[in-house]
Protein backbone atom coordinates (compact mmCIF):
# COMPACT_ATOMS: atom_id res chain seq x y z
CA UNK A 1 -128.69 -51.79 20.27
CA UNK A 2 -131.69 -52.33 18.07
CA UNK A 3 -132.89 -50.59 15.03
CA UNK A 4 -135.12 -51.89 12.19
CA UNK A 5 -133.30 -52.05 8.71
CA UNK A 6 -136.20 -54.29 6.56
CA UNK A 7 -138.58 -53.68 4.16
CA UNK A 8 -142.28 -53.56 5.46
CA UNK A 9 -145.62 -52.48 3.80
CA UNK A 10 -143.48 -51.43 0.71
CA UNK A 11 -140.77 -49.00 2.72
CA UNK A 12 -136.80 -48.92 3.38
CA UNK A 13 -136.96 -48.95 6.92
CA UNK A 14 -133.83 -46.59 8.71
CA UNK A 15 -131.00 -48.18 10.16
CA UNK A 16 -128.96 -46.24 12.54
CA UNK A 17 -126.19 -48.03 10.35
CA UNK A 18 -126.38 -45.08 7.00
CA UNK A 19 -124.94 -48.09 5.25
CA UNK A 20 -128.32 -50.23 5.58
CA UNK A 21 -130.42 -47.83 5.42
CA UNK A 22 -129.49 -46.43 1.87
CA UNK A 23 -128.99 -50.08 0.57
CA UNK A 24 -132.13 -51.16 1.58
CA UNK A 25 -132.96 -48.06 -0.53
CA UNK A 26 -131.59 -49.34 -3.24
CA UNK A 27 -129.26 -46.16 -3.11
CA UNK A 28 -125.60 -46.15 -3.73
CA UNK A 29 -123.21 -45.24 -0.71
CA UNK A 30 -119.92 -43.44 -0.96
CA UNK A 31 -117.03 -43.84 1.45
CA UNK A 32 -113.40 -43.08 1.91
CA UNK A 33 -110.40 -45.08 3.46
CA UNK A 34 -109.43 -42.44 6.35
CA UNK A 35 -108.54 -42.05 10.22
CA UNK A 36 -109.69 -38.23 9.69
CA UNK A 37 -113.41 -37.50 11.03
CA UNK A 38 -115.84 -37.40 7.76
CA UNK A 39 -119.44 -36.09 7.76
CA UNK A 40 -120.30 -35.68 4.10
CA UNK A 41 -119.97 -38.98 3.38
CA UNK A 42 -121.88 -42.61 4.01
CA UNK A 43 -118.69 -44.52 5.79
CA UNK A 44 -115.06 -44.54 6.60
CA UNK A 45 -112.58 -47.17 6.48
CA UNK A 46 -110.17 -47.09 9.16
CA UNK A 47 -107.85 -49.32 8.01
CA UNK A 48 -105.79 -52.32 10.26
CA UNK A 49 -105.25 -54.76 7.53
CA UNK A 50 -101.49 -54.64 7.95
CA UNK A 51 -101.84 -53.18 11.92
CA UNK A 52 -101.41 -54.47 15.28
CA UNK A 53 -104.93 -53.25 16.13
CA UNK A 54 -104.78 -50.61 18.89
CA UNK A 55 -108.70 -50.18 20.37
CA UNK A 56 -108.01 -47.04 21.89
CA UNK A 57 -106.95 -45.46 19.07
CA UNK A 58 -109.90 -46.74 17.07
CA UNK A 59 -112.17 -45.53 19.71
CA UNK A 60 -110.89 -42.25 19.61
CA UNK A 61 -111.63 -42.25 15.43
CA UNK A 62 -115.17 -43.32 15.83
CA UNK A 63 -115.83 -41.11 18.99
CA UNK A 64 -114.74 -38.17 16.54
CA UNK A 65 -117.31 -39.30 14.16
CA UNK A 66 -119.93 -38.54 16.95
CA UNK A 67 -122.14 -36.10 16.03
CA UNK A 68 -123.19 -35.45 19.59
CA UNK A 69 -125.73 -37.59 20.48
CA UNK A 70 -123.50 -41.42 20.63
CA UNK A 71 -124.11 -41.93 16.76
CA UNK A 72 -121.33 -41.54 14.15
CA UNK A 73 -122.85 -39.19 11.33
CA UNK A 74 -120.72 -41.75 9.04
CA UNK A 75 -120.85 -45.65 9.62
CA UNK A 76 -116.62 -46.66 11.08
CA UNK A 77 -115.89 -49.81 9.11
CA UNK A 78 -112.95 -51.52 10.56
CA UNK A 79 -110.57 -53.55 7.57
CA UNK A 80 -109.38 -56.00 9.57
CA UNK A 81 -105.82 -57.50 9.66
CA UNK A 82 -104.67 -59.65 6.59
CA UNK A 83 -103.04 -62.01 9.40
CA UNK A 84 -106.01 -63.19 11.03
CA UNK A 85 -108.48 -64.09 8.04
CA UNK A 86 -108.80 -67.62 9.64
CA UNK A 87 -109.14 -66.38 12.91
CA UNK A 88 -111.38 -63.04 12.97
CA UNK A 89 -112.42 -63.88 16.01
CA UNK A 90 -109.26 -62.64 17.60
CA UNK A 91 -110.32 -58.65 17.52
CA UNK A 92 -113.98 -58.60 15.94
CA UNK A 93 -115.29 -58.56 18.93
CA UNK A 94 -113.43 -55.88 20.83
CA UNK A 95 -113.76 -53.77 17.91
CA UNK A 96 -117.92 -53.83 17.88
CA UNK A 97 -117.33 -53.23 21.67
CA UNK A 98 -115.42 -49.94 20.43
CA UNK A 99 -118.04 -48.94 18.34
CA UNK A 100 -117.75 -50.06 14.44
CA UNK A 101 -120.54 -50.47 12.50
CA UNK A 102 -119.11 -52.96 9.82
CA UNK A 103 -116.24 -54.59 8.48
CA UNK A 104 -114.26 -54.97 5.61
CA UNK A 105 -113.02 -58.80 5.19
CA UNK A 106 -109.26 -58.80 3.42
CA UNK A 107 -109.02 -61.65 0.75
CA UNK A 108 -111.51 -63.98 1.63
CA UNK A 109 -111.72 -67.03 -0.37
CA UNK A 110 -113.76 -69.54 0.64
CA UNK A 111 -117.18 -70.20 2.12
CA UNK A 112 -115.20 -71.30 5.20
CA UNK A 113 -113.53 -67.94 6.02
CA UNK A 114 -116.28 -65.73 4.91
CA UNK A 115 -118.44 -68.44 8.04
CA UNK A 116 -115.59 -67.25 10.08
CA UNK A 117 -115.87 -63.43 9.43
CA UNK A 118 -119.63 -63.76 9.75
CA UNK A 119 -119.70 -65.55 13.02
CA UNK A 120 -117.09 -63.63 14.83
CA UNK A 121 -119.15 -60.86 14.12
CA UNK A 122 -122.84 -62.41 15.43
CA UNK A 123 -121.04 -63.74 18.81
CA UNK A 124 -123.89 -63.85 21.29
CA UNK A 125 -125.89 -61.36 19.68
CA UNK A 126 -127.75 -61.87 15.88
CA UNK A 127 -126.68 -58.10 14.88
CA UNK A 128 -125.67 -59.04 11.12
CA UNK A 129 -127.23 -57.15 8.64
CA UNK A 130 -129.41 -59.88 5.98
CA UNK A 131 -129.17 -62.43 8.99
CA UNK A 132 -131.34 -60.65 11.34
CA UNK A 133 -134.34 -58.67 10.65
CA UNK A 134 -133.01 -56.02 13.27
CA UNK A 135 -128.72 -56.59 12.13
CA UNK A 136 -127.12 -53.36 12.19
CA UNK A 137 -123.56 -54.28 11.46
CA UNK A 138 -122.45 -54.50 7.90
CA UNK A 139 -119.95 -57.74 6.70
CA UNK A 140 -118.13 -56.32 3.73
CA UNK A 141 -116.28 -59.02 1.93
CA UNK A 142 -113.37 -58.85 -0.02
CA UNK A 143 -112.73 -60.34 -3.14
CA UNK A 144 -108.98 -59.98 -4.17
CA UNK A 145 -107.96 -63.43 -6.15
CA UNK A 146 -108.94 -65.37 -8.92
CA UNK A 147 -109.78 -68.26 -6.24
CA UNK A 148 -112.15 -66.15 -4.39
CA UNK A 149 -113.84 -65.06 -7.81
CA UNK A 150 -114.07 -69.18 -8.14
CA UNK A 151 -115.71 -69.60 -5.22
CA UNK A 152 -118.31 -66.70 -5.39
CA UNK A 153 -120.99 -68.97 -5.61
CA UNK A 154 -120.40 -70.88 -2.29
CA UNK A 155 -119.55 -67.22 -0.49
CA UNK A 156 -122.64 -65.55 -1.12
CA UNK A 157 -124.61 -68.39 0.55
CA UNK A 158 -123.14 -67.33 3.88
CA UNK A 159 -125.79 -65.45 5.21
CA UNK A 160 -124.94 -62.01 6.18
CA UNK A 161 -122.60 -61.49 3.43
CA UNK A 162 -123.94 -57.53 2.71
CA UNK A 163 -121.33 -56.83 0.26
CA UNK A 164 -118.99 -58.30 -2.09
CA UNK A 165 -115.85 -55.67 -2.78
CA UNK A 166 -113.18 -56.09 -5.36
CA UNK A 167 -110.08 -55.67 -4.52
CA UNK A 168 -108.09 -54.46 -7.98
CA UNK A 169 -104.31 -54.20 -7.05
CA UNK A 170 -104.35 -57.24 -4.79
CA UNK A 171 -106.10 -59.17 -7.81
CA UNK A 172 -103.69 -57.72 -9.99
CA UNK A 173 -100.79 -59.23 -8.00
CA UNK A 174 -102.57 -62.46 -7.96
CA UNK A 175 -102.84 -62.45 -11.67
CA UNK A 176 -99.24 -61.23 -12.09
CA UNK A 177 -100.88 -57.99 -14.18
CA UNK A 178 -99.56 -54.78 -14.75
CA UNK A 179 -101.34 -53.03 -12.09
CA UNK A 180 -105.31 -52.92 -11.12
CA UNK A 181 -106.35 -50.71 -14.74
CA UNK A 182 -104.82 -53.67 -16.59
CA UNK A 183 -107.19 -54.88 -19.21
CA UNK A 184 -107.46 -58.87 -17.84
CA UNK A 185 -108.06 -57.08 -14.36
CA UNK A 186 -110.58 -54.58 -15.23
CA UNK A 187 -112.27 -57.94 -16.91
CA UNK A 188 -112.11 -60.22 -13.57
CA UNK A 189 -114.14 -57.07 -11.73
CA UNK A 190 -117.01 -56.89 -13.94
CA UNK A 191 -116.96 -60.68 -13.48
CA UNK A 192 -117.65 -59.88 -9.96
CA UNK A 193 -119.82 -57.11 -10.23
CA UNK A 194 -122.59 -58.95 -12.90
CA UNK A 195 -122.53 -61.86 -10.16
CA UNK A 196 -123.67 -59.15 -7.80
CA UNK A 197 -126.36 -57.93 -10.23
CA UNK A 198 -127.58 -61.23 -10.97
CA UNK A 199 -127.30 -62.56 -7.19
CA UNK A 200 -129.00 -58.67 -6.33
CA UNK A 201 -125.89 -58.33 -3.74
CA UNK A 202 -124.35 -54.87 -3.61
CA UNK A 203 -121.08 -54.97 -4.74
CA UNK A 204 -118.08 -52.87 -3.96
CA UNK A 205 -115.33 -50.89 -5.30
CA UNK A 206 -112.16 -48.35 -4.50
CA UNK A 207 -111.65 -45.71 -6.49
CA UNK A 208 -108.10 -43.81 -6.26
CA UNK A 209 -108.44 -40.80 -8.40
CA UNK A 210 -105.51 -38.55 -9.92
CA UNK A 211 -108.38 -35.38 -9.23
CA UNK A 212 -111.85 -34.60 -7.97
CA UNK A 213 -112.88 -34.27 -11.54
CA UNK A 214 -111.53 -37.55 -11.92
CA UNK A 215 -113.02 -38.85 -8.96
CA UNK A 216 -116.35 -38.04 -10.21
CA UNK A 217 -115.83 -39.58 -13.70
CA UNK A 218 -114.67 -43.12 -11.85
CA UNK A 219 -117.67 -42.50 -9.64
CA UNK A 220 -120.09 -42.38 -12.10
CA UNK A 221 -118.67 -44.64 -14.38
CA UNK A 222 -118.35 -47.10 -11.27
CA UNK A 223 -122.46 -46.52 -10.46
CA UNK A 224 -123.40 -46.94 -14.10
CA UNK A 225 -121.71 -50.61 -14.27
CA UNK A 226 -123.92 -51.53 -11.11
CA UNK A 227 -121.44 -51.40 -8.18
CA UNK A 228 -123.37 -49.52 -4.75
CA UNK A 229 -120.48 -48.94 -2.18
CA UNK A 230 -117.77 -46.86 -3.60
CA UNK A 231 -114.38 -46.25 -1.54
CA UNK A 232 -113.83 -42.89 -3.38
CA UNK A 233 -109.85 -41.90 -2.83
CA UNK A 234 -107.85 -38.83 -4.77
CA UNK A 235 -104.56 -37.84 -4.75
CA UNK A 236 -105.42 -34.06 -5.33
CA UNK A 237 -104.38 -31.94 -2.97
């Protein structure tokens, strides 16, 4: 699996991973969390943070993504379970053998487990995206505590970290806040996202709107403050 995803002579070379290839860009990338087949957007989430992974069943989501000839129109990011962030090693593998394209890291915290993340992804092959010239998988890590905000600085010199992604509710928890639009939360993610800016790492974000209108007020509002990967969410029906 090879496909070039670096700059040369001046141009954002394609990716078969959308995800790269609009970063690389400098463009921003919209998502959803989902186990329902997508094509208007960048990525889906298929979520196993909580989940006894079953591979079949995530091989049936990203073979729905397949837009017919072996390539998912929208890039399946696996969140992996909450239970192994020491040990990511445990399913990473099988679940690049069943086809994702990335992964989102629950609660990382230290330079050690965002290593771990990064290396159970590269396994024999250098496929990480920023560690390899040719990388086409995408290492989305989440920030969710004040001790992972602490220890941005040591994170982001893991290389292949693509993306650093708040994680609002769970930091809200941590804090003991109201909920993720509390005021002291709201300022611990634009913490995050001007260390992104000044470290020029994209930086991510999930939006769970009450509407569509409101979806596209958080969306731009999101964009404006600098974050590029938006998990866009709404309750509308």
């Amino acid at each position: 699996m090879i496909a070039w995803s670096f700059w040369l002579d001046g141009f954002a070379q394609e990716s078969i991973n959308p995800i790269i290839t609009k970063l690389n860009a400098d463009e921003s990338v919209i998502g959803t969390f989902t186990r329902v087949p997508r094509f208007d957007l960048d990525f889906i989430v298929i979520d196993e943070q909580y989940n006894e992974v079953d591979f079949n069943d995530v091989r049936a989501v990203i073979r729905d993504l397949n837009d017919g000839d072996g390539s998912p129109v929208a890039a399946p990011i696996v969140r992996t379970p909450l239970n192994l962030r020491d040990t990511p090693e445990k399913v990473v593998p099988q679940l690049i053998e069943a086809g994702a394209y990335g992964f989102l890291f629950p609660d990382i915290e230290s330079k050690e487990q965002a290593s771990a993340a990064i290396s159970a992804m590269q396994q024999e092959r250098d496929e990480v995206w920023l560690s390899s010239p040719n990388g086409v998988l995408v290492a989305m890590i989440m920030i969710e505590s004040t001790q992972g905000i602490s220890n941005l600085d040591e994170i982001i010199e893991v290389p292949g970290v693509g993306v650093l992604f708040v994680g609002p509710t769970d930091i809200a928890n941590n804090i003991g806040a109201e909920g993720p639009n509390a005021p002291e939360v709201e300022a611990l993610v634009q913490e995050v996202v001007q260390f992104c800016i000044e470290q020029d790492v994209a930086c991510g974000y999930p939006i769970v709107a009450a509407s569509l209108e409101d979806a596209e007020r958080q969306t731009t509002q999101r964009l404006a403050e600098g974050f590029k990967v938006l998990a866009v969410m709404t309750r509308a029906q």
